[in-house]
C-alpha atoms as a PDB file:
ATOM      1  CA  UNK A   1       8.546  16.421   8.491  1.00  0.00           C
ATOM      2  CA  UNK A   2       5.552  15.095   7.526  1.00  0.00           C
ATOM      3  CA  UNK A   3       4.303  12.497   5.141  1.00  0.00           C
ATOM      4  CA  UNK A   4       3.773  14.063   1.712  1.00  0.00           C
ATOM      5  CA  UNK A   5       2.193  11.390  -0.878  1.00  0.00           C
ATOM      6  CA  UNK A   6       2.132  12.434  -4.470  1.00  0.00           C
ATOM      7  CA  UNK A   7       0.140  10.464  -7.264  1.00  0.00           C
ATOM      8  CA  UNK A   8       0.002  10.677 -10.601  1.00  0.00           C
ATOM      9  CA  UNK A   9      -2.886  10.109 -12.144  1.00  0.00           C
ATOM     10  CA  UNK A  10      -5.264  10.018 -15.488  1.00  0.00           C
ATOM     11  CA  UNK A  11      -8.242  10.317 -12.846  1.00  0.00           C
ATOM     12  CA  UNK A  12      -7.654  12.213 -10.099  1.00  0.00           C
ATOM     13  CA  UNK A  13     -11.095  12.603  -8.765  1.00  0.00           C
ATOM     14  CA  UNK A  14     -10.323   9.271  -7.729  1.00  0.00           C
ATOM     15  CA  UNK A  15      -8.445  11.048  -4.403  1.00  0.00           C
ATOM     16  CA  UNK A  16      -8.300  11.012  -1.420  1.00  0.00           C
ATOM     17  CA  UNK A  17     -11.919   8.744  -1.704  1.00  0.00           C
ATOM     18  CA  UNK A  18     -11.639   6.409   1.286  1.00  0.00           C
ATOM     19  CA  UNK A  19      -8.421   8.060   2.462  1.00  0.00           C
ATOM     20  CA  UNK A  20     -10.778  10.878   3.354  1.00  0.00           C
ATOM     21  CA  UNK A  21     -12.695   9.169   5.990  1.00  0.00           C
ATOM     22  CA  UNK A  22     -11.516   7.020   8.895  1.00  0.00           C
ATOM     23  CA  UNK A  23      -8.143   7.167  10.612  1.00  0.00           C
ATOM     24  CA  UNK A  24      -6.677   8.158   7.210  1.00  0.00           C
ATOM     25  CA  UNK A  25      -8.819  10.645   6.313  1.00  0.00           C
ATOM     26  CA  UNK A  26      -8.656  12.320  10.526  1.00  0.00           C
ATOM     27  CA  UNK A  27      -4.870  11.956   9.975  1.00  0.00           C
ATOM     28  CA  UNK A  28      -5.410  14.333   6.839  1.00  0.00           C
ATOM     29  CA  UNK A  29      -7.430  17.160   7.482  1.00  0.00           C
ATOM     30  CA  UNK A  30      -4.934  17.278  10.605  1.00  0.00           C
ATOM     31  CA  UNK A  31      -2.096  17.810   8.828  1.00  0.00           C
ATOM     32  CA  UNK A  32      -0.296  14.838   9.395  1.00  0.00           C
ATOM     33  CA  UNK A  33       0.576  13.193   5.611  1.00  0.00           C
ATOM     34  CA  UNK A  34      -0.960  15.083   2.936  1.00  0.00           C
ATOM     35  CA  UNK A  35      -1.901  14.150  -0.652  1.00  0.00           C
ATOM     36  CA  UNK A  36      -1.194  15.775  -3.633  1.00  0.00           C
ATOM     37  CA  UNK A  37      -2.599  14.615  -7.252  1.00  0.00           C
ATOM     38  CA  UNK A  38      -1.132  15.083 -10.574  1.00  0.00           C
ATOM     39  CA  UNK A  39      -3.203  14.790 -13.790  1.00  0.00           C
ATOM     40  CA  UNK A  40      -0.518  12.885 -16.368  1.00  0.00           C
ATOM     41  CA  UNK A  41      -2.796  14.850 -19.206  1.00  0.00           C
ATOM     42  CA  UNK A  42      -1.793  17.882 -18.533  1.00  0.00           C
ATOM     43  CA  UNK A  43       1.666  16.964 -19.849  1.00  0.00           C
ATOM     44  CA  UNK A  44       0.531  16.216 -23.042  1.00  0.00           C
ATOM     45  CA  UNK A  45       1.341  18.355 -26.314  1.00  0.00           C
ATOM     46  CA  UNK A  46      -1.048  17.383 -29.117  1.00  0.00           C
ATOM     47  CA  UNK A  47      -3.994  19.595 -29.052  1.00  0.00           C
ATOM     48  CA  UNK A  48      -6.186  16.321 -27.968  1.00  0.00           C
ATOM     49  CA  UNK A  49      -3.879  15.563 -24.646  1.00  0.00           C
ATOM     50  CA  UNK A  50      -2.924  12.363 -26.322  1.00  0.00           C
ATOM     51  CA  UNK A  51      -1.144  10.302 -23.686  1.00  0.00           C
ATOM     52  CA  UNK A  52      -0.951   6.817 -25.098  1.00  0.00           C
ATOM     53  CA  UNK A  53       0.109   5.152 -28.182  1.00  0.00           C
ATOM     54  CA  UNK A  54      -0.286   2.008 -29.715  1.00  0.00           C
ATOM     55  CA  UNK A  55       2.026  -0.803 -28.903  1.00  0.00           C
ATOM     56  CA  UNK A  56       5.623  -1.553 -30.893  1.00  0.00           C
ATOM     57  CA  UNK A  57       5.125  -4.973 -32.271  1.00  0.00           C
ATOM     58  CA  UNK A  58       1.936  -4.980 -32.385  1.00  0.00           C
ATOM     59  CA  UNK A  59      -0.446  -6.276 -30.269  1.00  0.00           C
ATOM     60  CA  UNK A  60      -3.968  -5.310 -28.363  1.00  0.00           C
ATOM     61  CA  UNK A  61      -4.575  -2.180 -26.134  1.00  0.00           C
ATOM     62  CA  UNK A  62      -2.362   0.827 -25.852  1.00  0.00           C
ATOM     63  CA  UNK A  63       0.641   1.964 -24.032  1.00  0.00           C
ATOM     64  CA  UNK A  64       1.217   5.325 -21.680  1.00  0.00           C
ATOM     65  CA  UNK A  65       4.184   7.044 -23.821  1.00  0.00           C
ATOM     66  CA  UNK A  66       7.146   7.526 -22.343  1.00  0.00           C
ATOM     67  CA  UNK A  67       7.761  11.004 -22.911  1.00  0.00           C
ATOM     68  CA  UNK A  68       4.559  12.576 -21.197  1.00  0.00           C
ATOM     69  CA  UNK A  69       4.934  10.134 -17.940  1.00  0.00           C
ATOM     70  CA  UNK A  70       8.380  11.712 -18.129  1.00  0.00           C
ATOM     71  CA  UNK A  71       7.065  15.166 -18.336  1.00  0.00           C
ATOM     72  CA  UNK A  72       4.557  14.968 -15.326  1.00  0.00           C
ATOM     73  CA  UNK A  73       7.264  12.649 -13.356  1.00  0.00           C
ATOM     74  CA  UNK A  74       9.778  15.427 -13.346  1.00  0.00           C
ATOM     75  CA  UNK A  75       7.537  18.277 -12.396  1.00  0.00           C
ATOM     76  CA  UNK A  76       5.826  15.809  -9.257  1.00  0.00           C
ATOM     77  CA  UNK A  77       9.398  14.437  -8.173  1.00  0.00           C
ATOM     78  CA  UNK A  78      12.869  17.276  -9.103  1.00  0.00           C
ATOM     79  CA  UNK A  79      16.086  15.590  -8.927  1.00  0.00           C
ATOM     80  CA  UNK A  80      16.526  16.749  -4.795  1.00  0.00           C
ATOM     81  CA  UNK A  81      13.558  14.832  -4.284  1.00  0.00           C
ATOM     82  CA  UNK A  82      14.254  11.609  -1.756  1.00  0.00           C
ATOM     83  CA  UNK A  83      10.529   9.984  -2.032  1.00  0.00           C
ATOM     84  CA  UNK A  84      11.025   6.927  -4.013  1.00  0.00           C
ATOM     85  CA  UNK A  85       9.095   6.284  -7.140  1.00  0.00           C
ATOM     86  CA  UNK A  86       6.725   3.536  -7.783  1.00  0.00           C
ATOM     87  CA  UNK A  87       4.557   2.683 -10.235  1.00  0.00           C
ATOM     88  CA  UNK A  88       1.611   0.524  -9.283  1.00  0.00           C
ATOM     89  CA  UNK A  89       1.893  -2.856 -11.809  1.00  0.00           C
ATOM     90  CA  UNK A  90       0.554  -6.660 -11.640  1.00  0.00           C
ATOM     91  CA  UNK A  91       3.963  -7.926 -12.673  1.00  0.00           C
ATOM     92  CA  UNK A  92       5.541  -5.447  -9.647  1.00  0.00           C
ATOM     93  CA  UNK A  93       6.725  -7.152  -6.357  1.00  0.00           C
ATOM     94  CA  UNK A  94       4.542  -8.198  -4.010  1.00  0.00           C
ATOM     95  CA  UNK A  95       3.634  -5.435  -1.489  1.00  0.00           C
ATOM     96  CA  UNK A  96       4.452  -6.546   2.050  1.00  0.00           C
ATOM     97  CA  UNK A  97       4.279  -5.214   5.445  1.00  0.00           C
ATOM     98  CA  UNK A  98       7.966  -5.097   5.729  1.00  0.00           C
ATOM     99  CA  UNK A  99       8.052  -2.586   2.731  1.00  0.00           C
ATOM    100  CA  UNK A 100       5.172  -0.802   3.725  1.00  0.00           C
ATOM    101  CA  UNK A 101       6.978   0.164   7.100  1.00  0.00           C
ATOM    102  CA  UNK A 102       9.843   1.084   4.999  1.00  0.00           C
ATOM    103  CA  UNK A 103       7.600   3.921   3.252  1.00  0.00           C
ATOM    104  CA  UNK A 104       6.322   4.890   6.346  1.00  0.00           C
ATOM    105  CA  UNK A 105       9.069   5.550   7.865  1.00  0.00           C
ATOM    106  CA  UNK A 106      10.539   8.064   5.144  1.00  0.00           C
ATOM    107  CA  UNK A 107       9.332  11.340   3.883  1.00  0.00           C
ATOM    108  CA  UNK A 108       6.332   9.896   1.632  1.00  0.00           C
ATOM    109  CA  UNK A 109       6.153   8.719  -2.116  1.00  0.00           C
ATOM    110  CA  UNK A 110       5.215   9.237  -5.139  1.00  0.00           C
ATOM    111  CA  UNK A 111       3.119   7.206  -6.911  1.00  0.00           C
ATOM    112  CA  UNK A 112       2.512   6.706 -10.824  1.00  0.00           C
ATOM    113  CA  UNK A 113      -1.238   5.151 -11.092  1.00  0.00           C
ATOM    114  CA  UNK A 114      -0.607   3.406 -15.080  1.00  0.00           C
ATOM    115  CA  UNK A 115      -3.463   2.380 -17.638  1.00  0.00           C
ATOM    116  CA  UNK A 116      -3.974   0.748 -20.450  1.00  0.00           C
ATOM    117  CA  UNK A 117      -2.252  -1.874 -21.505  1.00  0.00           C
ATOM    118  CA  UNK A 118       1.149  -0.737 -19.327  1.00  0.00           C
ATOM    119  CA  UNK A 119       3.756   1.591 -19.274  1.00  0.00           C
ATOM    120  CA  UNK A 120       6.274   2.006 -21.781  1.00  0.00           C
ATOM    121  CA  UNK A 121       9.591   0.381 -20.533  1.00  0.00           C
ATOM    122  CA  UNK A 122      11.429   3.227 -21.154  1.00  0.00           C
ATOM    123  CA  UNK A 123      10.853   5.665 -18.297  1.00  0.00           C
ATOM    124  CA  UNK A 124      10.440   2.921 -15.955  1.00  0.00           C
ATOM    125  CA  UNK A 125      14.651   2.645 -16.545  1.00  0.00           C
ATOM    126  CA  UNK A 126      15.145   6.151 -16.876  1.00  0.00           C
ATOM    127  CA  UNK A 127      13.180   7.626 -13.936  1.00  0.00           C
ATOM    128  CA  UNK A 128      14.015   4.802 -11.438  1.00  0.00           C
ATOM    129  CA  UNK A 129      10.117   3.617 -11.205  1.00  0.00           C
ATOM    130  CA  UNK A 130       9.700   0.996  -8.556  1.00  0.00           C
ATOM    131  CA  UNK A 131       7.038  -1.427  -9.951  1.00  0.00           C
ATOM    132  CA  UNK A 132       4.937  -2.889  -6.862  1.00  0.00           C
ATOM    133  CA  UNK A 133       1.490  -4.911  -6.943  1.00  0.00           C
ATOM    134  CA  UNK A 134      -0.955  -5.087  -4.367  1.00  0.00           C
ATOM    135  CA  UNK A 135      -2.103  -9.060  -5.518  1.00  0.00           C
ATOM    136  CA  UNK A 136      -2.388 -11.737  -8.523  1.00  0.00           C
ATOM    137  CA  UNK A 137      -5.362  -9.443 -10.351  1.00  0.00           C
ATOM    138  CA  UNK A 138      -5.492  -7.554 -12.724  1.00  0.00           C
ATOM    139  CA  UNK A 139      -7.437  -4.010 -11.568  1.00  0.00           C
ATOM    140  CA  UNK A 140      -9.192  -1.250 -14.436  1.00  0.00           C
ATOM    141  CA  UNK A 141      -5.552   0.886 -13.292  1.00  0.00           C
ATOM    142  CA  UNK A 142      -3.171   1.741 -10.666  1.00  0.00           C
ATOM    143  CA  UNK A 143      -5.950   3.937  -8.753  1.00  0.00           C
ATOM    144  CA  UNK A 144      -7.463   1.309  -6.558  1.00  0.00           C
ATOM    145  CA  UNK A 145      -3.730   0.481  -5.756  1.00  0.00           C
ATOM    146  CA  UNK A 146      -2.489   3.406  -4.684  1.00  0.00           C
ATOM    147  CA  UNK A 147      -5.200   3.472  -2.480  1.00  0.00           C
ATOM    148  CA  UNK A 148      -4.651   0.336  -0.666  1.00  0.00           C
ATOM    149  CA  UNK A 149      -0.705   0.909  -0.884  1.00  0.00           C
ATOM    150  CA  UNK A 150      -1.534   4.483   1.202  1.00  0.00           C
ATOM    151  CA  UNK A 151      -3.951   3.129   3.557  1.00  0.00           C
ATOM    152  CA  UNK A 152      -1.555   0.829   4.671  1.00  0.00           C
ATOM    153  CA  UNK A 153       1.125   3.445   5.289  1.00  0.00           C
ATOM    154  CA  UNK A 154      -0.664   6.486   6.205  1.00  0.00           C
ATOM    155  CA  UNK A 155      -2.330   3.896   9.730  1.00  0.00           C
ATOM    156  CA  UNK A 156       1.691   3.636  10.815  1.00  0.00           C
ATOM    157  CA  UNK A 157       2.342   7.093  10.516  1.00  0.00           C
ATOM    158  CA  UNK A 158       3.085   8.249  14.235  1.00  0.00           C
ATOM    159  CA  UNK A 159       0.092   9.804  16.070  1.00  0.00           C
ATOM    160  CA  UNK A 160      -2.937   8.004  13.531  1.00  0.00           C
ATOM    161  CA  UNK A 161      -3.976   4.745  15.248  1.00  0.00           C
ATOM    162  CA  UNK A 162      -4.534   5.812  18.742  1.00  0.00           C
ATOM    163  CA  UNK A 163      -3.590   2.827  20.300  1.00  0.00           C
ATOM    164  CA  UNK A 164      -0.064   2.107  19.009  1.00  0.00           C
ATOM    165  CA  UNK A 165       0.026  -1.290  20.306  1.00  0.00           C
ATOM    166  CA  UNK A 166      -2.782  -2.153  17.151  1.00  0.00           C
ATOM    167  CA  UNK A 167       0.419  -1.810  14.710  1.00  0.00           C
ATOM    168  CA  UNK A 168       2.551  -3.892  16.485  1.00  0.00           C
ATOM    169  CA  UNK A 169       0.124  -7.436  17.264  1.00  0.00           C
ATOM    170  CA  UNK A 170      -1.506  -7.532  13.440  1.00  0.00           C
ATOM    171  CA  UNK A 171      -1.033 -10.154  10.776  1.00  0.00           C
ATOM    172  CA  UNK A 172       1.838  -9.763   8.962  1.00  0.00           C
ATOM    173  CA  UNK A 173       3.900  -7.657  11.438  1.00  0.00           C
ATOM    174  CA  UNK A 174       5.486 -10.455  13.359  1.00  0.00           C
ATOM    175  CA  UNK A 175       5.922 -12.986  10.140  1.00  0.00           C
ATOM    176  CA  UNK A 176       2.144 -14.546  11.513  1.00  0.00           C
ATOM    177  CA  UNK A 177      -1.468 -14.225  10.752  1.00  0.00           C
ATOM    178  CA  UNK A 178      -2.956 -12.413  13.627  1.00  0.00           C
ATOM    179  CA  UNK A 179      -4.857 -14.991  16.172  1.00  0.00           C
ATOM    180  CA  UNK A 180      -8.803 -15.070  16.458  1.00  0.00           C
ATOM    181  CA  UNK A 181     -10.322 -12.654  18.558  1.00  0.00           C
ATOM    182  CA  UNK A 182     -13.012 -12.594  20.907  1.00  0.00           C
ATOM    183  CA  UNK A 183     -15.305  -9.934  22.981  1.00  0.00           C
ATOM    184  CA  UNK A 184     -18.747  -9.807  24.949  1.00  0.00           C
ATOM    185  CA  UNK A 185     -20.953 -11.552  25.209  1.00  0.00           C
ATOM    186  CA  UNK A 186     -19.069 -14.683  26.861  1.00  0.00           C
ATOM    187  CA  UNK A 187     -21.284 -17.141  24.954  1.00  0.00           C
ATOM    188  CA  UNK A 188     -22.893 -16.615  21.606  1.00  0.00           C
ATOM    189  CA  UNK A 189     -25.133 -19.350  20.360  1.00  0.00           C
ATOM    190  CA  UNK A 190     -23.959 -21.700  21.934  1.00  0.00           C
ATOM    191  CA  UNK A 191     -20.044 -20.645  21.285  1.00  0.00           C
ATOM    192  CA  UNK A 192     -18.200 -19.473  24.520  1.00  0.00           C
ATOM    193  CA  UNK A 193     -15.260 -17.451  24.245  1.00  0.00           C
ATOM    194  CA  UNK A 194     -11.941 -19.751  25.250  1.00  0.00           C
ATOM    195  CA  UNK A 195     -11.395 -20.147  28.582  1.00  0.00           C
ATOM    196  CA  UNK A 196      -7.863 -19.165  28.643  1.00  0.00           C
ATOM    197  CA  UNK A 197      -8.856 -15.793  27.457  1.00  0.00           C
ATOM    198  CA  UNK A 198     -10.978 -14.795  30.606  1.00  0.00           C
ATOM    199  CA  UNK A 199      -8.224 -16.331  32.904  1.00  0.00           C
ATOM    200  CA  UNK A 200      -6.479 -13.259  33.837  1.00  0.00           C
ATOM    201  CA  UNK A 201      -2.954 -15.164  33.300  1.00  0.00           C
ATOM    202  CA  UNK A 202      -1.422 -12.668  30.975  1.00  0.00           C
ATOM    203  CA  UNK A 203       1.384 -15.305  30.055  1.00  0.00           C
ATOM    204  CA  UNK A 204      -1.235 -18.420  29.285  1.00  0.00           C
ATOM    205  CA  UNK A 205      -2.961 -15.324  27.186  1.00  0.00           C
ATOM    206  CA  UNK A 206      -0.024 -14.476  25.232  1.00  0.00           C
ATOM    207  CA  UNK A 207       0.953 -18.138  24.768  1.00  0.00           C
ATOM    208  CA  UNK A 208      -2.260 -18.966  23.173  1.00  0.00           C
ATOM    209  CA  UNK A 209      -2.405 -16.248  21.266  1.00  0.00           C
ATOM    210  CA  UNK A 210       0.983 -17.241  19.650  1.00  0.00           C
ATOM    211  CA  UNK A 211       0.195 -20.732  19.040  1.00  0.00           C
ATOM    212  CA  UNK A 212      -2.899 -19.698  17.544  1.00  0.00           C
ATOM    213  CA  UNK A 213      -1.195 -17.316  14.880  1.00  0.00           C
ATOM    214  CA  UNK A 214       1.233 -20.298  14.460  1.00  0.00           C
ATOM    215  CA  UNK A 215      -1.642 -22.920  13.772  1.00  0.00           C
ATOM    216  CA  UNK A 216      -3.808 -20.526  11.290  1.00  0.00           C
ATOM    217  CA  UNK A 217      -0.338 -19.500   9.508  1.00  0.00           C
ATOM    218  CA  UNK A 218       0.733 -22.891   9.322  1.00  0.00           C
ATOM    219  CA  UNK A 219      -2.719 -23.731   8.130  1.00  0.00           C
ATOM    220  CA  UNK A 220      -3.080 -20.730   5.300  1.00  0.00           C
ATOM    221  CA  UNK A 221       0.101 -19.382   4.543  1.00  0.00           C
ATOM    222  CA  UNK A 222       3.104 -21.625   5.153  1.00  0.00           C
ATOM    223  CA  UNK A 223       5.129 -19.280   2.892  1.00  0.00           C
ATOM    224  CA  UNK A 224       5.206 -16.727   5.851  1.00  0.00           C
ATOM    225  CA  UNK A 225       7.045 -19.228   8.377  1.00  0.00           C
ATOM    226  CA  UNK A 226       9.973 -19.476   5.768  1.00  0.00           C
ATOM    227  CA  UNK A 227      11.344 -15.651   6.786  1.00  0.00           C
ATOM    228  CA  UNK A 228       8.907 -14.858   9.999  1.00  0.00           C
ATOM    229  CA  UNK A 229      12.240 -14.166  12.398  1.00  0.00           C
ATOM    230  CA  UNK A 230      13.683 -12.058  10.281  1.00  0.00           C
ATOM    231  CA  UNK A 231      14.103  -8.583  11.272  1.00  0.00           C
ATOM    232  CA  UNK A 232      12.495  -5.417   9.749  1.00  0.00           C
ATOM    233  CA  UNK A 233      14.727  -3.282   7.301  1.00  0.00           C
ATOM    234  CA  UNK A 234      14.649   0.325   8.799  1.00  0.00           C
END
């Protein structure tokens, strides 16, 4: 079965954008995840498609009601539906590689792009929304998100990156920062490429390469060697 991704969105001219170039966008027009948008409007049912309101309590901005998120959720995602929900949100948790080959390895998602000031609290209870955030920013919506969230997933989908091996030696995927990496020409303003790595000894190689990815980790994000040995959930 393939991938099926389904947003929902305020702006869906947004899609696919760069998931329609590149491996992603190959991967698509070849039938292997596809991409369906949603416009959250058309679930409105004032005469003016009104989909926010202002806040209870008070306060700046405006909030996506409840009951026309509801509305489009139900018709994108019936009750038999397996893909899990999430809703793209700066207070969500932290979007990891671990989770992202969780989603790739299931039957796709769907994905509620919010605006405004948020989303009321109310269908993020009652339709199980999964709150995830791609960083510590705050971004104009859940768009740009959705787009990094299915870049990330659509490049592990079997049969996209053609060399298989890419997936399996980047940051992130062994609890490391990838190590530096090198090509022609041997020297480059004065630079040479290090030694080890023309030496043909595939074990000095892979060595290097590890205590590399240790040192820069070490270096930049010491949080990742807290849980690096830990094993992927399937």
């Amino acid at each position: 079965m393939n991938f099926r991704a389904t947003v929902l969105t305020l702006y869906p001219e947004m899609f696919p954008g760069p998931l329609g170039v590149s491996l992603a966008g190959r991967a698509l027009s070849e039938g292997k995840w596809s991409l369906e948008t949603v416009q959250i409007r058309d679930f409105a049912t004032d005469r003016h498609r009104t989909v926010d309101d202002t806040p209870a309590g008070g306060g700046a901005g405006m909030v996506m009601r409840a009951d026309v998120l509801a509305r489009a959720i139900d018709h994108a995602s019936p009750a038999d539906d397996v893909r899990p929900r999430l809703l793209m949100s700066p207070r969500g948790l932290p979007l990891t590689q671990r989770r992202v080959r969780q989603l790739a390895g299931g039957q796709g998602v769907i994905i509620v792009c919010g605006r405004f000031e948020g989303v009321d609290q109310r269908v993020i209870e009652a339709r199980g929304l999964e709150e995830v955030s791609v960083g510590d920013y705050i971004l104009s919506g859940g768009e740009p998100a959705a787009l990094v969230l299915l870049d990330a997933v659509v490049r592990l989908l079997p049969g996209v990156m053609g060399n298989e091996m890419s997936g399996e030696e980047e940051s992130f995927e062994k609890g490391l920062l990838e190590h530096p990496h090198y090509t022609r020409p041997p020297e480059w303003e004065g630079r040479p490429i290090p030694e080890v790595l023309l030496s043909g000894n595939h074990a000095k190689i892979a060595a290097w390469r590890r205590g590399e990815a240790e040192r820069l980790t070490a270096a930049r994000r010491p949080d990742l060697l807290e849980d690096r040995d830990q094993p992927f959930e399937k």
